[in-house]
Every structure is written in structure tokens, then in C-alpha cells.
C-alpha atoms as a PDB file:
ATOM      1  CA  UNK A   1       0.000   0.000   0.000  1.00  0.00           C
ATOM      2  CA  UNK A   2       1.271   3.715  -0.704  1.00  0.00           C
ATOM      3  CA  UNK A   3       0.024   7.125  -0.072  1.00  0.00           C
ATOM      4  CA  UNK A   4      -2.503   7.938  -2.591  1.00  0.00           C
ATOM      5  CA  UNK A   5      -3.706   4.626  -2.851  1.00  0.00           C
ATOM      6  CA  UNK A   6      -7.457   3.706  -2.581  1.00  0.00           C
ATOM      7  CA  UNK A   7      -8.327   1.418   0.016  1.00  0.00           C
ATOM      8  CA  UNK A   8     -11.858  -0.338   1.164  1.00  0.00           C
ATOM      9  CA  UNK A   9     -11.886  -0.773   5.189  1.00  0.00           C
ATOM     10  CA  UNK A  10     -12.729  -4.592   5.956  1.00  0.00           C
ATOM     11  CA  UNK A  11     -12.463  -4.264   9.679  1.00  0.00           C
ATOM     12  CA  UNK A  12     -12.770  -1.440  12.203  1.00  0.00           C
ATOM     13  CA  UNK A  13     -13.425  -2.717  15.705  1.00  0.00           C
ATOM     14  CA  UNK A  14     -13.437   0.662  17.307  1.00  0.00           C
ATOM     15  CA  UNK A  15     -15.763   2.135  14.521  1.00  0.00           C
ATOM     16  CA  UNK A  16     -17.669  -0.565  12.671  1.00  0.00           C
ATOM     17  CA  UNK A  17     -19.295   1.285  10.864  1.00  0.00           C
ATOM     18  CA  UNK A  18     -16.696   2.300   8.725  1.00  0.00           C
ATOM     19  CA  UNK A  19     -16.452  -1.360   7.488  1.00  0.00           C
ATOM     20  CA  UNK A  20     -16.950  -0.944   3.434  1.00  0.00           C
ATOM     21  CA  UNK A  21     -16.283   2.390   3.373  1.00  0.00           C
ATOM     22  CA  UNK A  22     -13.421   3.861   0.228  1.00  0.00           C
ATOM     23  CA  UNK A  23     -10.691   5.227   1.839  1.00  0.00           C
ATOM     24  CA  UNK A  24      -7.585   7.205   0.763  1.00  0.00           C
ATOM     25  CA  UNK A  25      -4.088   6.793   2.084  1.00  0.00           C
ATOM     26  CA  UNK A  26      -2.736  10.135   2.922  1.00  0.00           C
ATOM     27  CA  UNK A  27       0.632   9.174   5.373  1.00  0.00           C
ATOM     28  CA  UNK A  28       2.449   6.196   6.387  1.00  0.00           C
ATOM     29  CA  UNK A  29       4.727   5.462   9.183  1.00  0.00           C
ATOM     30  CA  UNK A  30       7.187   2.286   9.808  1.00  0.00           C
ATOM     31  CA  UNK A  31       4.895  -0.206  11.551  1.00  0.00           C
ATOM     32  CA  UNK A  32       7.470  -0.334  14.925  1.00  0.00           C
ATOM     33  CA  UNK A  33       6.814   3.341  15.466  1.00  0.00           C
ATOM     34  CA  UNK A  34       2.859   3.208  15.602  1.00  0.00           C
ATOM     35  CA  UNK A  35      -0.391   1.205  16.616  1.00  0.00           C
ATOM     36  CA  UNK A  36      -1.923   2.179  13.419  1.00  0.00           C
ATOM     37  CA  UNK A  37       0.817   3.380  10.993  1.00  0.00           C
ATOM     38  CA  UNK A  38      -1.683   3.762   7.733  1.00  0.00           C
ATOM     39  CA  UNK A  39      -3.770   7.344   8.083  1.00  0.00           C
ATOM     40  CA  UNK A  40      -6.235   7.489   5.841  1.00  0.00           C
ATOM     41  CA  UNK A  41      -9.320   9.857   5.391  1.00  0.00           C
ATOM     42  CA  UNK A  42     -12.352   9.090   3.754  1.00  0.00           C
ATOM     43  CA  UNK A  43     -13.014   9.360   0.014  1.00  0.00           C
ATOM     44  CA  UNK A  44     -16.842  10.815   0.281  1.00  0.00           C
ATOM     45  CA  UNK A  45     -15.982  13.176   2.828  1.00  0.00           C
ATOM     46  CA  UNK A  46     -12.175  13.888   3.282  1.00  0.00           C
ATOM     47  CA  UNK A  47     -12.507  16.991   5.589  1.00  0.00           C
ATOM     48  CA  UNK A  48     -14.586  14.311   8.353  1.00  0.00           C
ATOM     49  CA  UNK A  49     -11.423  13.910   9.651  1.00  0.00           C
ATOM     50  CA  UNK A  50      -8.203  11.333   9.671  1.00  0.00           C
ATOM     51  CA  UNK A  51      -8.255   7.802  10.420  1.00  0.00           C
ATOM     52  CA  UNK A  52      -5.598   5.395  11.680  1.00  0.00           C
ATOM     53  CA  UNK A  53      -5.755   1.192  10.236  1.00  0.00           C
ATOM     54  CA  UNK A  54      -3.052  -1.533   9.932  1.00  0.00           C
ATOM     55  CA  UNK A  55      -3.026  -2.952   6.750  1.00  0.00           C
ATOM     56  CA  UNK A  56      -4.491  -5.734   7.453  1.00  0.00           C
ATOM     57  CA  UNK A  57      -7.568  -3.866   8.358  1.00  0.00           C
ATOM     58  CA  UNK A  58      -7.471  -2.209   4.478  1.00  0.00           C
ATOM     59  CA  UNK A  59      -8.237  -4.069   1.279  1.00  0.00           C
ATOM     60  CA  UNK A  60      -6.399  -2.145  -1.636  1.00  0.00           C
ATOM     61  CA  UNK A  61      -8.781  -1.131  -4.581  1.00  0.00           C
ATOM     62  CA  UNK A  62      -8.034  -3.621  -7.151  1.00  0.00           C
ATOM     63  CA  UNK A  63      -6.366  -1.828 -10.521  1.00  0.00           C
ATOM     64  CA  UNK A  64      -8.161  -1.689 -13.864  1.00  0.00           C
ATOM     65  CA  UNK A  65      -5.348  -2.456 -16.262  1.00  0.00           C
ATOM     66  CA  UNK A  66      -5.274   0.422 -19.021  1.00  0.00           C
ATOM     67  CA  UNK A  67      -5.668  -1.902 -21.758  1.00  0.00           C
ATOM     68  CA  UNK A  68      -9.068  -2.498 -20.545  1.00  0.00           C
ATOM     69  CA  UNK A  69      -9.567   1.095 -19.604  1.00  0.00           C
ATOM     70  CA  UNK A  70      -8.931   2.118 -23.781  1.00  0.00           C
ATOM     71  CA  UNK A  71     -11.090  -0.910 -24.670  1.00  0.00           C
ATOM     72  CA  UNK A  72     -13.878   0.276 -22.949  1.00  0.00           C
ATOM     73  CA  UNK A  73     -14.036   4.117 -22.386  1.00  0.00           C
ATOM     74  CA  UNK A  74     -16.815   5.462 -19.819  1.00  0.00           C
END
């Protein structure tokens, strides 16, 4: 996972109902240093305020290769 990157939350104990929510990684710090290294804030309403997961709590959005992205414009 790197900043910028588009997550989906699968597990929030503390606020479950953030579970299936998009999220966007905005800062990282090495795991040893911090509980919850990933910050992320929320992609339908980035000024609600910053977030803290492991990855393991995160499940990246999965890439649409360009070659199908020119195949089949929006």
C-alpha cells in the first residue's frame, strides 16, 4: 500500500461502521513506530477527519489495467 492509494476498510473494531467504506491513504509510518501506521481519510468526505488502520484492516482497490480502460471508455 502507498500514499494515494485507494483502500476499502474490511475491519474497524473501534468504529464498525466504517467497514466498506473507500478510503484514501494520505501518510504512512514504519509499523514499529505506531499502533496504526496507515492514516487514511475518507473518500466521500475527506474533511470528516483522519483515520488510523493496519493494513491488514485495508483491502487495496483492485487496478483496472489500461488496456481495458482504452477498450472500454466510460
Amino acid at each position: 500500500m502507498q500514499i494515494g492509494d485507494i483502500a476499502t476498510v474490511k475491519e474497524c473494531h473501534k468504529q464498525p461502521e466504517l467497514v466498506g467504506k473507500e478510503v484514501k491513504v494520505i501518510a504512512m509510518v514504519d509499523p514499529a513506530l505506531a499502533r496504526w501506521p496507515i492514516s487514511v481519510v475518507m473518500v466521500d468526505a475527506p474533511g470528516q477527519g483522519v483515520y488510523g488502520f493496519r493494513e491488514d484492516e485495508l483491502e487495496p482497490k483492485a487496478d483496472i489495467p489500461d488496456a481495458f480502460k482504452d477498450a472500454f471508455p466510460q
